[in-house]
Protein backbone atom coordinates (compact mmCIF):
# COMPACT_ATOMS: atom_id res chain seq x y z
CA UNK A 1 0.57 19.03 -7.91
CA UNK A 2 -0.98 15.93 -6.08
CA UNK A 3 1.91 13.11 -6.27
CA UNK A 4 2.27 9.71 -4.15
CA UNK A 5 5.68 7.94 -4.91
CA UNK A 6 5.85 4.88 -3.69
CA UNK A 7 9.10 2.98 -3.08
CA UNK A 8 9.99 -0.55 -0.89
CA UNK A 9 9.72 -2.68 -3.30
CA UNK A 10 11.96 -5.94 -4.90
CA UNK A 11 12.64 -9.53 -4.80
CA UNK A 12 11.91 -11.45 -1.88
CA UNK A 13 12.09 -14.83 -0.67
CA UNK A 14 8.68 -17.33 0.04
CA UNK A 15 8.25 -16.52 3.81
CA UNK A 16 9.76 -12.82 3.83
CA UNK A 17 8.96 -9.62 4.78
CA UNK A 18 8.79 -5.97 3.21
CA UNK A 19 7.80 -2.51 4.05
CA UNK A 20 6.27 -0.36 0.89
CA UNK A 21 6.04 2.91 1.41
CA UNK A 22 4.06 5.83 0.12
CA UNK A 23 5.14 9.57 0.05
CA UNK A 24 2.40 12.09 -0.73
CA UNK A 25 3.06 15.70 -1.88
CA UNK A 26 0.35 17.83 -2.91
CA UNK A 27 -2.14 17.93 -0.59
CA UNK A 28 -3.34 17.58 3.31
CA UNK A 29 -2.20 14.41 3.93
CA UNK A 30 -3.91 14.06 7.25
CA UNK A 31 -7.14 14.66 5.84
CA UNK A 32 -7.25 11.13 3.74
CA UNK A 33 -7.83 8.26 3.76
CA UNK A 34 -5.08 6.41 2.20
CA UNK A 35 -5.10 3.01 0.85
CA UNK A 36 -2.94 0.08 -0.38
CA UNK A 37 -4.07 -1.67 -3.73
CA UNK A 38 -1.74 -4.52 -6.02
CA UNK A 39 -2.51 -5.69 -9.55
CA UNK A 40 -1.09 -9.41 -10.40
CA UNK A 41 0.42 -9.90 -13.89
CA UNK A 42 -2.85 -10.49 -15.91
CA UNK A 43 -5.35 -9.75 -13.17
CA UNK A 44 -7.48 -6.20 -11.99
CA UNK A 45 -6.29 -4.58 -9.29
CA UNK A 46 -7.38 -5.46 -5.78
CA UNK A 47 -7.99 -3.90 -2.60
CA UNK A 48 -5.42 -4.60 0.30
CA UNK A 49 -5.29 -2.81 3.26
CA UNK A 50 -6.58 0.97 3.86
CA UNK A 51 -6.25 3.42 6.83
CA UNK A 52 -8.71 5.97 7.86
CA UNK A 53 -7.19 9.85 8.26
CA UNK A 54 -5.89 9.46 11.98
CA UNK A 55 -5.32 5.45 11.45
CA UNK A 56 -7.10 4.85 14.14
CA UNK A 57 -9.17 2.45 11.77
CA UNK A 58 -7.73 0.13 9.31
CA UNK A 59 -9.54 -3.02 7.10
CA UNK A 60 -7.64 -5.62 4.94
CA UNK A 61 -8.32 -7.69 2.16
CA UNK A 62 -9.29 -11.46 3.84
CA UNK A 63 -6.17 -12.73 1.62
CA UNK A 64 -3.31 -10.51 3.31
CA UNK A 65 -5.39 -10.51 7.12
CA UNK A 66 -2.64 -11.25 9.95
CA UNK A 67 0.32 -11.25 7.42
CA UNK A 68 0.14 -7.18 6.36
CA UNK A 69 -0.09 -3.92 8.47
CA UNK A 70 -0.98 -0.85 6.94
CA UNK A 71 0.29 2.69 9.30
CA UNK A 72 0.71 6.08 8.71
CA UNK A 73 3.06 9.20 9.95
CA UNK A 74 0.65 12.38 9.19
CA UNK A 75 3.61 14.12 10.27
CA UNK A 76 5.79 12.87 7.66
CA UNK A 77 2.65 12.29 4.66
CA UNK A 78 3.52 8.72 4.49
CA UNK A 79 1.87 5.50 4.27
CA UNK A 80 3.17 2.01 5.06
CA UNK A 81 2.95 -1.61 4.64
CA UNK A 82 4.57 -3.76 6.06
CA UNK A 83 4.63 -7.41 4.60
CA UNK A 84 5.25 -10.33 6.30
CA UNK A 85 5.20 -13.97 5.71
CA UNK A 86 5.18 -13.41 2.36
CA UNK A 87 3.75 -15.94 -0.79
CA UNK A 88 4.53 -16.28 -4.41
CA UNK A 89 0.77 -15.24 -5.29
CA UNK A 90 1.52 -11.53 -3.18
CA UNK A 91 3.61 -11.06 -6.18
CA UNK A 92 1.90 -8.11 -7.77
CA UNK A 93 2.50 -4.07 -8.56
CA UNK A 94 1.80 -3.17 -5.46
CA UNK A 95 -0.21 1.02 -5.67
CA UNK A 96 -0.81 3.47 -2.63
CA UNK A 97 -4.34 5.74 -2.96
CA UNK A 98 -5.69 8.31 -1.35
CA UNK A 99 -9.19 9.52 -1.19
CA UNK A 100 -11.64 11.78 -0.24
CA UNK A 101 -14.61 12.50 -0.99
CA UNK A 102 -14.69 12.40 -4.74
CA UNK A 103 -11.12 12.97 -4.62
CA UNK A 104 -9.07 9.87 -5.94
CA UNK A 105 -5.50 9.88 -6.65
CA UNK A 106 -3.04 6.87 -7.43
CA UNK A 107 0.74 6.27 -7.45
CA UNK A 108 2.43 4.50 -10.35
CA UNK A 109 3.27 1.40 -8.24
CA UNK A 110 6.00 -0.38 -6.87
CA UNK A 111 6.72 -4.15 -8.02
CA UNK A 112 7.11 -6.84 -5.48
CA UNK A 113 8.09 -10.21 -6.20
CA UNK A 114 7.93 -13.18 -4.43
CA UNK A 115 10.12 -15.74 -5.62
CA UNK A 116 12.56 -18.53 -4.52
């Protein structure tokens, strides 16, 4: 049974920094590509960051560029991001994917707010 559990998440200061991360079970890992997606109270979700299968190659949402990194440890089937510099309007459920091919599966998200 595919499953990605993410976990990281909380309150955080204007200007701070947290690492999600993203356990997969279920599945070769190392042969997706895994992505980061967040979902503001009344807003769609929105692409942030992905990672191809080796992360060797990664792209980022213009919004998050230079503030997030997204890595992986195929070893350990997990994905990360790491948050810095943080704003109130990063505050958002924050979801890992993976994909491949026609294969798309989501976690249930982890909430991250931003707040003084």
């Amino acid at each position: 049974q595919v499953q990605l559990v993410e976990s990281g998440g909380g309150l955080v200061q204007p200007g701070g920094s947290l690492r999600l991360s993203c356990a997969a079970s279920g599945f070769t890992f190392s042969n997706y590509a895994m992505s980061w997606y967040r979902q503001a109270p009344g807003k769609e979700r929105r692409f942030v960051a992905d990672s191809s299968s080796t992360g060797r190659s990664t792209n980022y949402a213009d919004s998050v560029k230079g503030r997030f990194t997204i890595s992986r440890d195929n070893a350990k089937n997990t994905v990360y991001l790491q948050m810095n510099s943080l704003k109130p309007e990063d505050t958002a459920v924050y979801y890992c994917n993976a994909k491949r091919f026609v294969e798309n599966y989501w976690g249930k998200g982890t909430l991250v707010t931003v707040s003084s």
